[in-house]
PDB file of N, CA and C in Angstrom:
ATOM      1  N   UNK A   1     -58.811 -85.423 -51.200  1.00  0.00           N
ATOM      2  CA  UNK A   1     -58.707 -86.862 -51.140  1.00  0.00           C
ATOM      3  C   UNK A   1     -60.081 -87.464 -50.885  1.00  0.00           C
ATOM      4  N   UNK A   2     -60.401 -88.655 -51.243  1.00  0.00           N
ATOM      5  CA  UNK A   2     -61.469 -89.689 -51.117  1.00  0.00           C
ATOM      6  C   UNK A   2     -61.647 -90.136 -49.345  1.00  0.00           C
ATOM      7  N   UNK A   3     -62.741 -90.801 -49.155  1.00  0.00           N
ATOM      8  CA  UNK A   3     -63.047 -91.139 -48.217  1.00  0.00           C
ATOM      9  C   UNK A   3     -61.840 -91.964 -47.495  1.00  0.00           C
ATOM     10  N   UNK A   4     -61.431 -91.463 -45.812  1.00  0.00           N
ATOM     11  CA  UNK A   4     -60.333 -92.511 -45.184  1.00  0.00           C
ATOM     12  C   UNK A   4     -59.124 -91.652 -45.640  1.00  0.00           C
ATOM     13  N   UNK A   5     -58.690 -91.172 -46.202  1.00  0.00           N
ATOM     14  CA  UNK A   5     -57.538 -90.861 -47.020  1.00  0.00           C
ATOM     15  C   UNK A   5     -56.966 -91.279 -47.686  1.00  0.00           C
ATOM     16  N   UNK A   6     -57.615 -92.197 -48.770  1.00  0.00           N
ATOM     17  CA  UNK A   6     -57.148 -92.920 -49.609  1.00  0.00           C
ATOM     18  C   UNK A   6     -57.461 -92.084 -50.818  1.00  0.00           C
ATOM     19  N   UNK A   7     -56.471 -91.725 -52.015  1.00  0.00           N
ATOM     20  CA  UNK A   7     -57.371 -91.300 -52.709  1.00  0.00           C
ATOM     21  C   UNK A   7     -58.046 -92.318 -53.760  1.00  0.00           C
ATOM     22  N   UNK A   8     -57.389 -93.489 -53.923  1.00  0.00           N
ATOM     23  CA  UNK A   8     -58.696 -94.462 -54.715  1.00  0.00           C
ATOM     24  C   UNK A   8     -58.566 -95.722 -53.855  1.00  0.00           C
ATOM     25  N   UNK A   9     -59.471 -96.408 -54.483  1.00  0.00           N
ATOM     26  CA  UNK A   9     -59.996 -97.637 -53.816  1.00  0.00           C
ATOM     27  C   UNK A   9     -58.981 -98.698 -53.674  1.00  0.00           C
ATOM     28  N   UNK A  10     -58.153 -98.703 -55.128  1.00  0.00           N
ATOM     29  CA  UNK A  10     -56.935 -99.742 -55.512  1.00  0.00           C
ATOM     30  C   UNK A  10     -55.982 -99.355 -54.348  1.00  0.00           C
ATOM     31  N   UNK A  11     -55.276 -97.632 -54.059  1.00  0.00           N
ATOM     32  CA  UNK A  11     -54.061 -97.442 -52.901  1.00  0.00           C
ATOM     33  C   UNK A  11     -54.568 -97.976 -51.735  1.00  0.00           C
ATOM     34  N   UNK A  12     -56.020 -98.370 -51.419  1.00  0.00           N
ATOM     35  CA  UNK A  12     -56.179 -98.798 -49.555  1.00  0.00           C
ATOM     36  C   UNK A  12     -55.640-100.251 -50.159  1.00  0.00           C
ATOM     37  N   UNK A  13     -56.696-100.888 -51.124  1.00  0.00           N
ATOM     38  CA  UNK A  13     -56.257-102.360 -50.822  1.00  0.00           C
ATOM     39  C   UNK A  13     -55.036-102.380 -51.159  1.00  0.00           C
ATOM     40  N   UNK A  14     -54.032-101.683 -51.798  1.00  0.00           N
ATOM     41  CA  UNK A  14     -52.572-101.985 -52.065  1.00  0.00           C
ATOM     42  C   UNK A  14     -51.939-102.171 -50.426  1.00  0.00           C
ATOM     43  N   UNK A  15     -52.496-100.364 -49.696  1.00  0.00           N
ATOM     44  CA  UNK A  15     -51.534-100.796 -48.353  1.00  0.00           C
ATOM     45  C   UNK A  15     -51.959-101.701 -47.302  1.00  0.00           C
ATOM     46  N   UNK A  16     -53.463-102.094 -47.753  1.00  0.00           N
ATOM     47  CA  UNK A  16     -53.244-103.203 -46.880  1.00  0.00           C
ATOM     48  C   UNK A  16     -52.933-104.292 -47.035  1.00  0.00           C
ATOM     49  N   UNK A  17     -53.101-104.864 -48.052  1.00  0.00           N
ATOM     50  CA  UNK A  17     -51.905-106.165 -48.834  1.00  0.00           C
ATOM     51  C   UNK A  17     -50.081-106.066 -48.498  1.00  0.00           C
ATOM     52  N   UNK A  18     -49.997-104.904 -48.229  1.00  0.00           N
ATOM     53  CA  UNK A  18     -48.547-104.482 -48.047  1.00  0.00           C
ATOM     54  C   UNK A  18     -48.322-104.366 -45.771  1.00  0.00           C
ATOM     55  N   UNK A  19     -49.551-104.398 -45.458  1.00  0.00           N
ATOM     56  CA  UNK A  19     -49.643-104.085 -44.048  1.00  0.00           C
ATOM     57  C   UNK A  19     -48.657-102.666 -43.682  1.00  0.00           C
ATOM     58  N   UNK A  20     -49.042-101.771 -44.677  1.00  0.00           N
ATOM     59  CA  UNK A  20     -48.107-100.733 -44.532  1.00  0.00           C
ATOM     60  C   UNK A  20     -49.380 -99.588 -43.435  1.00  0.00           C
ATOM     61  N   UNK A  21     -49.047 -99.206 -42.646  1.00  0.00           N
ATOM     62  CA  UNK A  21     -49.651 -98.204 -41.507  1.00  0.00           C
ATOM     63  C   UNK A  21     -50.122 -97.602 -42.389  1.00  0.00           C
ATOM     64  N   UNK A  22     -51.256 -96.491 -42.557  1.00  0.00           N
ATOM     65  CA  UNK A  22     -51.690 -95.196 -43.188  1.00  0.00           C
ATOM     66  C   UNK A  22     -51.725 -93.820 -42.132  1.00  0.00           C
ATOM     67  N   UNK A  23     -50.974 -92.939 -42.552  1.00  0.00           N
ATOM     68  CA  UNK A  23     -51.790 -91.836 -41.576  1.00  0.00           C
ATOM     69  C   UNK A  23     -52.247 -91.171 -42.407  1.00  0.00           C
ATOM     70  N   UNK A  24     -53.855 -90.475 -41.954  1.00  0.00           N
ATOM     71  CA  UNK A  24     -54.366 -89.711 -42.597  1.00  0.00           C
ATOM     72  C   UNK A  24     -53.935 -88.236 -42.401  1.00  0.00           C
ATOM     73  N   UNK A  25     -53.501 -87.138 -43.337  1.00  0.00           N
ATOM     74  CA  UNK A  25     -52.922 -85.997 -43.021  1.00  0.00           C
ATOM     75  C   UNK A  25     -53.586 -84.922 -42.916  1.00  0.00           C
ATOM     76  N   UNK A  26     -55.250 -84.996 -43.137  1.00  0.00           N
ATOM     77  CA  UNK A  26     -56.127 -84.368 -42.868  1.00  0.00           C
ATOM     78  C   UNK A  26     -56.495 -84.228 -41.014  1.00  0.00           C
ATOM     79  N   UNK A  27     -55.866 -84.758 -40.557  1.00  0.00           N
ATOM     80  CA  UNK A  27     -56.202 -84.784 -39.245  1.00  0.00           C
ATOM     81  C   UNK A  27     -54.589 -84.665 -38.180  1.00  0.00           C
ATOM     82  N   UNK A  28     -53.421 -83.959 -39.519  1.00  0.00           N
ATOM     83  CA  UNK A  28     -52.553 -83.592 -38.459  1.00  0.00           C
ATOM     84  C   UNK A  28     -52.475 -82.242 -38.746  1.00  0.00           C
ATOM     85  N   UNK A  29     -51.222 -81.684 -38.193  1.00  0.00           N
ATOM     86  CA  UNK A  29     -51.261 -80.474 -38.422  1.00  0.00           C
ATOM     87  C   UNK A  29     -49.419 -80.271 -38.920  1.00  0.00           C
ATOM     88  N   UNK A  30     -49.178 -79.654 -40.144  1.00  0.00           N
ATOM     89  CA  UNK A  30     -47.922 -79.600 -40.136  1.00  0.00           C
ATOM     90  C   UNK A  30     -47.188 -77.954 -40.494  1.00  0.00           C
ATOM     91  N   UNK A  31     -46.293 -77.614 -39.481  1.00  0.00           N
ATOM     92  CA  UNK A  31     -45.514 -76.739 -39.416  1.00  0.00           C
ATOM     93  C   UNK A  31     -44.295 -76.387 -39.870  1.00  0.00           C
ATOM     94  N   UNK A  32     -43.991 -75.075 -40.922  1.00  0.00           N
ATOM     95  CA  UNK A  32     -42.336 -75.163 -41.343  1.00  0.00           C
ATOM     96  C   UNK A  32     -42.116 -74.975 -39.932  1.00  0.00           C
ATOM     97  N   UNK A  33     -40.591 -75.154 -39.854  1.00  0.00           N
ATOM     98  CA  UNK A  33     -39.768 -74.721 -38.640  1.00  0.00           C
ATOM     99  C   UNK A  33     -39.851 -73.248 -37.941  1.00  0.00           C
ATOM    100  N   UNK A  34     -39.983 -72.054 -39.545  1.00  0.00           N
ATOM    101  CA  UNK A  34     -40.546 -71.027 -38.408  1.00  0.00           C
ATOM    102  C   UNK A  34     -41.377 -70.972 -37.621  1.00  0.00           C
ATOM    103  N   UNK A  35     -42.728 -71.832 -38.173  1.00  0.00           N
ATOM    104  CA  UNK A  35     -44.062 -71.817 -37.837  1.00  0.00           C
ATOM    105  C   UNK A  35     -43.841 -72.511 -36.079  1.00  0.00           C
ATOM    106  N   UNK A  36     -43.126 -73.803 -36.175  1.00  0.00           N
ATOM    107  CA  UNK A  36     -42.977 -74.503 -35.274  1.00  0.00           C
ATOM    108  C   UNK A  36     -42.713 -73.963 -33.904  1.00  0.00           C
ATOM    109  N   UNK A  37     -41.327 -72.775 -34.196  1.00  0.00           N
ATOM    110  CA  UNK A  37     -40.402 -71.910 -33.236  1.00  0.00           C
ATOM    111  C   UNK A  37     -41.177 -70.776 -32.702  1.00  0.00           C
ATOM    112  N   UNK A  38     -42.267 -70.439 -34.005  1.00  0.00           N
ATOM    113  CA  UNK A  38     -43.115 -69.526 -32.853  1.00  0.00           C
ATOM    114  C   UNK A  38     -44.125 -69.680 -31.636  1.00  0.00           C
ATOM    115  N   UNK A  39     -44.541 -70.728 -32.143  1.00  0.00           N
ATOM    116  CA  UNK A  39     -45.868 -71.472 -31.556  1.00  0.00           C
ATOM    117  C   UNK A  39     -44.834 -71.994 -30.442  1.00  0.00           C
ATOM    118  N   UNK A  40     -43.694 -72.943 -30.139  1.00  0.00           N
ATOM    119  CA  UNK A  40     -43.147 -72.380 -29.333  1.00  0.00           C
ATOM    120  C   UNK A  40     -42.222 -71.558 -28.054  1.00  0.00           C
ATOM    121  N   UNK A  41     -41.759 -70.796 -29.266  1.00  0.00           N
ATOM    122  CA  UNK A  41     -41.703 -69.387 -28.403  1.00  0.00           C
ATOM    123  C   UNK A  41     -42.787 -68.825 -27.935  1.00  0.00           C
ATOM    124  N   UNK A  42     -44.370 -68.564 -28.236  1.00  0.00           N
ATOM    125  CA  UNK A  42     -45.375 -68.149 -27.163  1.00  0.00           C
ATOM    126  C   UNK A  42     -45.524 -69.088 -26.095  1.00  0.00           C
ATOM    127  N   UNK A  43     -45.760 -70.456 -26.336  1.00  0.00           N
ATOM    128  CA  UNK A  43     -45.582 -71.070 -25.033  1.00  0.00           C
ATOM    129  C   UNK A  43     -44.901 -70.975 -24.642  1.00  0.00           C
ATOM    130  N   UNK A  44     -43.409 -70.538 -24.426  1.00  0.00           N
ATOM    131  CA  UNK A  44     -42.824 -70.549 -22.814  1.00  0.00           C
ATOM    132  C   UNK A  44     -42.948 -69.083 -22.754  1.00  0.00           C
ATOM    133  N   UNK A  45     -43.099 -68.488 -23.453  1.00  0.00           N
ATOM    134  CA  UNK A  45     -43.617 -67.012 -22.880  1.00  0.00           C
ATOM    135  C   UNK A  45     -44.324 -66.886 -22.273  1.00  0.00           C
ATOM    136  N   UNK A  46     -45.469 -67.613 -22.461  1.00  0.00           N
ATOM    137  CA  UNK A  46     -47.026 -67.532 -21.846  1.00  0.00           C
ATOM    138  C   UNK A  46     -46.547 -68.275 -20.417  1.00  0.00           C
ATOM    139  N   UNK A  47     -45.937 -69.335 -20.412  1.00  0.00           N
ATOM    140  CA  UNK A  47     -45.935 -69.841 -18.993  1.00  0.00           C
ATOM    141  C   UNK A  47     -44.995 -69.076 -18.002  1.00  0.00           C
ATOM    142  N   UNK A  48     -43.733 -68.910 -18.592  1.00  0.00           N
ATOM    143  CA  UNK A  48     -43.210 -67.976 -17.440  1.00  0.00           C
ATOM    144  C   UNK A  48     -43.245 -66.482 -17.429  1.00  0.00           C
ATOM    145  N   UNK A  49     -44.875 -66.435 -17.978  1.00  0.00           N
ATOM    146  CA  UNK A  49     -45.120 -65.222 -17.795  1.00  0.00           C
ATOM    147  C   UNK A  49     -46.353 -65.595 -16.632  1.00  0.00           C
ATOM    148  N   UNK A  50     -47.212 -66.851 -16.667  1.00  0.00           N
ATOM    149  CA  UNK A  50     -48.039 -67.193 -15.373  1.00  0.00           C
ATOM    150  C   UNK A  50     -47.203 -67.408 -14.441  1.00  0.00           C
ATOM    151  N   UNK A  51     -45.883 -68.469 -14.333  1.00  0.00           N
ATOM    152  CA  UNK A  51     -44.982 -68.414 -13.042  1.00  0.00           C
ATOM    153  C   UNK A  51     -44.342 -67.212 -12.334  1.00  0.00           C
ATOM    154  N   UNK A  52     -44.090 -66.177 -13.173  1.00  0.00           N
ATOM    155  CA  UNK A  52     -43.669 -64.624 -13.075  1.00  0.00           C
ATOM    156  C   UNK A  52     -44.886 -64.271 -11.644  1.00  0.00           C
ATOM    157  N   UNK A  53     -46.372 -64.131 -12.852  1.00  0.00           N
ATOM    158  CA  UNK A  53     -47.294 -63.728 -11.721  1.00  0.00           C
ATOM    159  C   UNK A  53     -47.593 -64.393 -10.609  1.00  0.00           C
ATOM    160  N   UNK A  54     -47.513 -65.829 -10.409  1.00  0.00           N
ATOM    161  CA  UNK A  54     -47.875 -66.683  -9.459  1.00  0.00           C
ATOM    162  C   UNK A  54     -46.765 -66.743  -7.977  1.00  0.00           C
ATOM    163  N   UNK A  55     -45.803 -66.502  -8.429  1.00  0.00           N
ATOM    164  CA  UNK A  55     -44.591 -65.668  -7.739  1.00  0.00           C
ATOM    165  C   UNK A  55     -45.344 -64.412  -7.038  1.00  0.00           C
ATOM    166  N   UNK A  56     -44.966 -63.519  -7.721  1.00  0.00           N
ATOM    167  CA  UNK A  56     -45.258 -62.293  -7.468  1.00  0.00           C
ATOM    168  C   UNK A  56     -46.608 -62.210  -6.591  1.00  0.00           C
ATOM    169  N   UNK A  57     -47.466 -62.692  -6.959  1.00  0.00           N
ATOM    170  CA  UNK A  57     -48.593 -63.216  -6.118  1.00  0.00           C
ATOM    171  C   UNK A  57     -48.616 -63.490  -4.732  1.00  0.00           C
ATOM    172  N   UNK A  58     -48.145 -64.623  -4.998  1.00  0.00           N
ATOM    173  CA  UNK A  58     -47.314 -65.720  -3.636  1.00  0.00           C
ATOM    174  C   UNK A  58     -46.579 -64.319  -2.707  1.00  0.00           C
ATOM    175  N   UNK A  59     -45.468 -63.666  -3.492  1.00  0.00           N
ATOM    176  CA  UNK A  59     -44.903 -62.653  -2.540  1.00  0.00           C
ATOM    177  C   UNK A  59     -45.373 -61.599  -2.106  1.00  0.00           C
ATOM    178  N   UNK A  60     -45.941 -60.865  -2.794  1.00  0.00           N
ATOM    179  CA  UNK A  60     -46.923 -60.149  -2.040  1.00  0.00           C
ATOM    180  C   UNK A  60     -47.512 -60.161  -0.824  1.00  0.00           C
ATOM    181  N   UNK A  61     -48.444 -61.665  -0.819  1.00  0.00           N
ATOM    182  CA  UNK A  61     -48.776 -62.041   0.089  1.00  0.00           C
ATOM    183  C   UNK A  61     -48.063 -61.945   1.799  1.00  0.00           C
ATOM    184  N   UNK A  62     -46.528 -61.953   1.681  1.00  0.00           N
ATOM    185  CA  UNK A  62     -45.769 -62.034   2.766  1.00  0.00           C
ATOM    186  C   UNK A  62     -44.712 -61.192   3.085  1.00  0.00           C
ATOM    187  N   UNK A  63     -45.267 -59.508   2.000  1.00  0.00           N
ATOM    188  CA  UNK A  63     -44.241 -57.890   2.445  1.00  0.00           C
ATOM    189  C   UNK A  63     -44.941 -57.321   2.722  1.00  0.00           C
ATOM    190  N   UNK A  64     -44.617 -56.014   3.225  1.00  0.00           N
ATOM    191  CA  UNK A  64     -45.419 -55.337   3.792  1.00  0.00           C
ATOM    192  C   UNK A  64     -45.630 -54.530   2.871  1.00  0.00           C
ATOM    193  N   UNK A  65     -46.265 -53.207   3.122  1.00  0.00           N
ATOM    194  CA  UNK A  65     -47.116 -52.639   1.721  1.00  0.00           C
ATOM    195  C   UNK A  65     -46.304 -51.611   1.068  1.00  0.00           C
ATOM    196  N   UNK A  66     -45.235 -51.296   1.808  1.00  0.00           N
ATOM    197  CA  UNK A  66     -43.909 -50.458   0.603  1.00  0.00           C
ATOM    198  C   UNK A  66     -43.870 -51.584  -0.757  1.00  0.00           C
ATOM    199  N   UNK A  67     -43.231 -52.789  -0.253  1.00  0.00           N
ATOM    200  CA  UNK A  67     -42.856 -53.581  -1.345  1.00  0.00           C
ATOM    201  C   UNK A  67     -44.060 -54.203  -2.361  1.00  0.00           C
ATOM    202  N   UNK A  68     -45.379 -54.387  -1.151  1.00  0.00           N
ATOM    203  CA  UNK A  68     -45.881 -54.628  -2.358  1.00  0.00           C
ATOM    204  C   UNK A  68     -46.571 -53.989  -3.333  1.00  0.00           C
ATOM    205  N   UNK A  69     -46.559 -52.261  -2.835  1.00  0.00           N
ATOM    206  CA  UNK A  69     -46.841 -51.217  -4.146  1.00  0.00           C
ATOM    207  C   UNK A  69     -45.633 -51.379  -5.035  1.00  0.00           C
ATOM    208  N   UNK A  70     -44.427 -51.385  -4.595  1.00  0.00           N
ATOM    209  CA  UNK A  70     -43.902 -51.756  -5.660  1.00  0.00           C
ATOM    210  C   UNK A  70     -44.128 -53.092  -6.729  1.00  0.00           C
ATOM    211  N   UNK A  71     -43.906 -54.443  -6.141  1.00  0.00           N
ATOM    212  CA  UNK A  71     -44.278 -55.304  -6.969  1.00  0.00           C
ATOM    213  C   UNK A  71     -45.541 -54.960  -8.097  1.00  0.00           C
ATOM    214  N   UNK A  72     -46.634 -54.558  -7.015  1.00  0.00           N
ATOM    215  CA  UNK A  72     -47.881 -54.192  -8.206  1.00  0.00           C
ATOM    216  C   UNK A  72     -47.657 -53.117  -9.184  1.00  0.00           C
ATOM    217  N   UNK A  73     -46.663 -52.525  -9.200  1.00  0.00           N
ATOM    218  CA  UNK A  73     -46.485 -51.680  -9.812  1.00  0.00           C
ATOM    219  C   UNK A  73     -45.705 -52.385 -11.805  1.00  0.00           C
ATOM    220  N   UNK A  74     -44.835 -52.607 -10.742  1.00  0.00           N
ATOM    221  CA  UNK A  74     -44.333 -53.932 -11.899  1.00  0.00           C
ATOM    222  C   UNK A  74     -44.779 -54.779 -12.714  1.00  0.00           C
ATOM    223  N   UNK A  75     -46.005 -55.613 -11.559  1.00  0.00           N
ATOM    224  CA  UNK A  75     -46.917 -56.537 -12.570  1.00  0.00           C
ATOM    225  C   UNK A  75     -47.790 -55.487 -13.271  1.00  0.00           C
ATOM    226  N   UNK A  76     -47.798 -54.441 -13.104  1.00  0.00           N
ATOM    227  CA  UNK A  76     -49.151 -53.932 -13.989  1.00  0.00           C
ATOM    228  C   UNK A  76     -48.455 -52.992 -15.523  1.00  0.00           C
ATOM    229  N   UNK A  77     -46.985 -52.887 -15.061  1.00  0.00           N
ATOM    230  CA  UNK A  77     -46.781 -52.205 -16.583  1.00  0.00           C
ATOM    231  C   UNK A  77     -46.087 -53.002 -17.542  1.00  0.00           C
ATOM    232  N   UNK A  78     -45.918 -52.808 -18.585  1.00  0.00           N
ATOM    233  CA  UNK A  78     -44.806 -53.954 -19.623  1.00  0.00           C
ATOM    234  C   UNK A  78     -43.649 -53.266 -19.746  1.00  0.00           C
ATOM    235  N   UNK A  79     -43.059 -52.642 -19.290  1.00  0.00           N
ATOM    236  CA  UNK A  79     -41.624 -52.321 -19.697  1.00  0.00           C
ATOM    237  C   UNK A  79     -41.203 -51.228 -18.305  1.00  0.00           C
ATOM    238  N   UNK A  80     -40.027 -51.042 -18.311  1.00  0.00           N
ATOM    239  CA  UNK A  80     -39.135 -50.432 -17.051  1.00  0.00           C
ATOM    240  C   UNK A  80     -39.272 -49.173 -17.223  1.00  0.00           C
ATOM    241  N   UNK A  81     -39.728 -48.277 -17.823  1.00  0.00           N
ATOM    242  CA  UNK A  81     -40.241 -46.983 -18.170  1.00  0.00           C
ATOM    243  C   UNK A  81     -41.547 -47.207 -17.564  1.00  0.00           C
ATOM    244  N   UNK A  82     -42.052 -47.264 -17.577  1.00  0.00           N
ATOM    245  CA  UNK A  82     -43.678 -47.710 -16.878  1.00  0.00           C
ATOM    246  C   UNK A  82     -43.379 -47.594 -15.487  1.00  0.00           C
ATOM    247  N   UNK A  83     -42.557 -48.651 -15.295  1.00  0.00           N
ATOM    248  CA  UNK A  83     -42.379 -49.142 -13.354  1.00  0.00           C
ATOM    249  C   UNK A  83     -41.927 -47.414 -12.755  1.00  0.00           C
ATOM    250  N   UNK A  84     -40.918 -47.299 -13.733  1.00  0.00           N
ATOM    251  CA  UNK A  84     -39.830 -46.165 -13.144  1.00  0.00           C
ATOM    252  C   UNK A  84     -40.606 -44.898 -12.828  1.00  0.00           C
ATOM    253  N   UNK A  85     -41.899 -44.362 -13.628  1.00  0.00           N
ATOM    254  CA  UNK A  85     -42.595 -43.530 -14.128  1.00  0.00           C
ATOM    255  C   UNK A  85     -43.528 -43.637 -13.141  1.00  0.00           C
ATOM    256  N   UNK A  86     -44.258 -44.842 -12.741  1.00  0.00           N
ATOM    257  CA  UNK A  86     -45.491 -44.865 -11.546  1.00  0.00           C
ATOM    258  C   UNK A  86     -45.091 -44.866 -10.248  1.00  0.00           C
ATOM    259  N   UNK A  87     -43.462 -45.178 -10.227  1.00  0.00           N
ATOM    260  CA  UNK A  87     -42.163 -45.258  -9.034  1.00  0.00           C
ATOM    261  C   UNK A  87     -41.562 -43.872  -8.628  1.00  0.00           C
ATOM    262  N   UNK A  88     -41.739 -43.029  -9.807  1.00  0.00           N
ATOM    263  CA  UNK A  88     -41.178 -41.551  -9.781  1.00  0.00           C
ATOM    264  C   UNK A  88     -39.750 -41.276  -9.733  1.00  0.00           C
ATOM    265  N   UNK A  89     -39.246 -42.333 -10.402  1.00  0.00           N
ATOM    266  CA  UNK A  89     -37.558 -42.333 -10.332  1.00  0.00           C
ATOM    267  C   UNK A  89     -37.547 -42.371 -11.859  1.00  0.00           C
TER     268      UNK A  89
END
């Protein structure tokens, strides 16, 4: 497209004779619906995966050190095979 997002000179002065809004689409961003659902699905992943740790954090802070080798144990692997495995159960 031409300068503004118009692509000729005649469509600006048309929409503004018409006082019709313009958005320029070079400056949005548009998503199919999958695209939409992933982007997000990582955001709330990503956040209650910081509230997860900020928790866990927070609690730590106030067990004594049985529980919180366990907790750290937890935050540090991705799956229950991991925990169970550094847990020895």
């Amino acid at each position: 497209m031409a300068r503004g997002g118009f692509s000729n000179d005649s469509s600006k002065a048309l929409a503004d004779e018409l006082g019709v809004s313009v958005i320029n689409l070079e400056e949005s961003v548009v998503l199919t619906i999958d695209e939409l659902r992933t982007v997000i699905e990582n955001v709330i992943y990503d956040a209650v995966g910081d509230l997860i740790n900020t928790v866990f954090t927070l609690a730590m802070k106030s067990c004594d050190g049985k529980v919180r080798d366990v907790m750290n144990v937890i935050m540090t692997c991705n799956d229950w095979s991991c925990v169970c495995e550094k847990l020895g159960g």
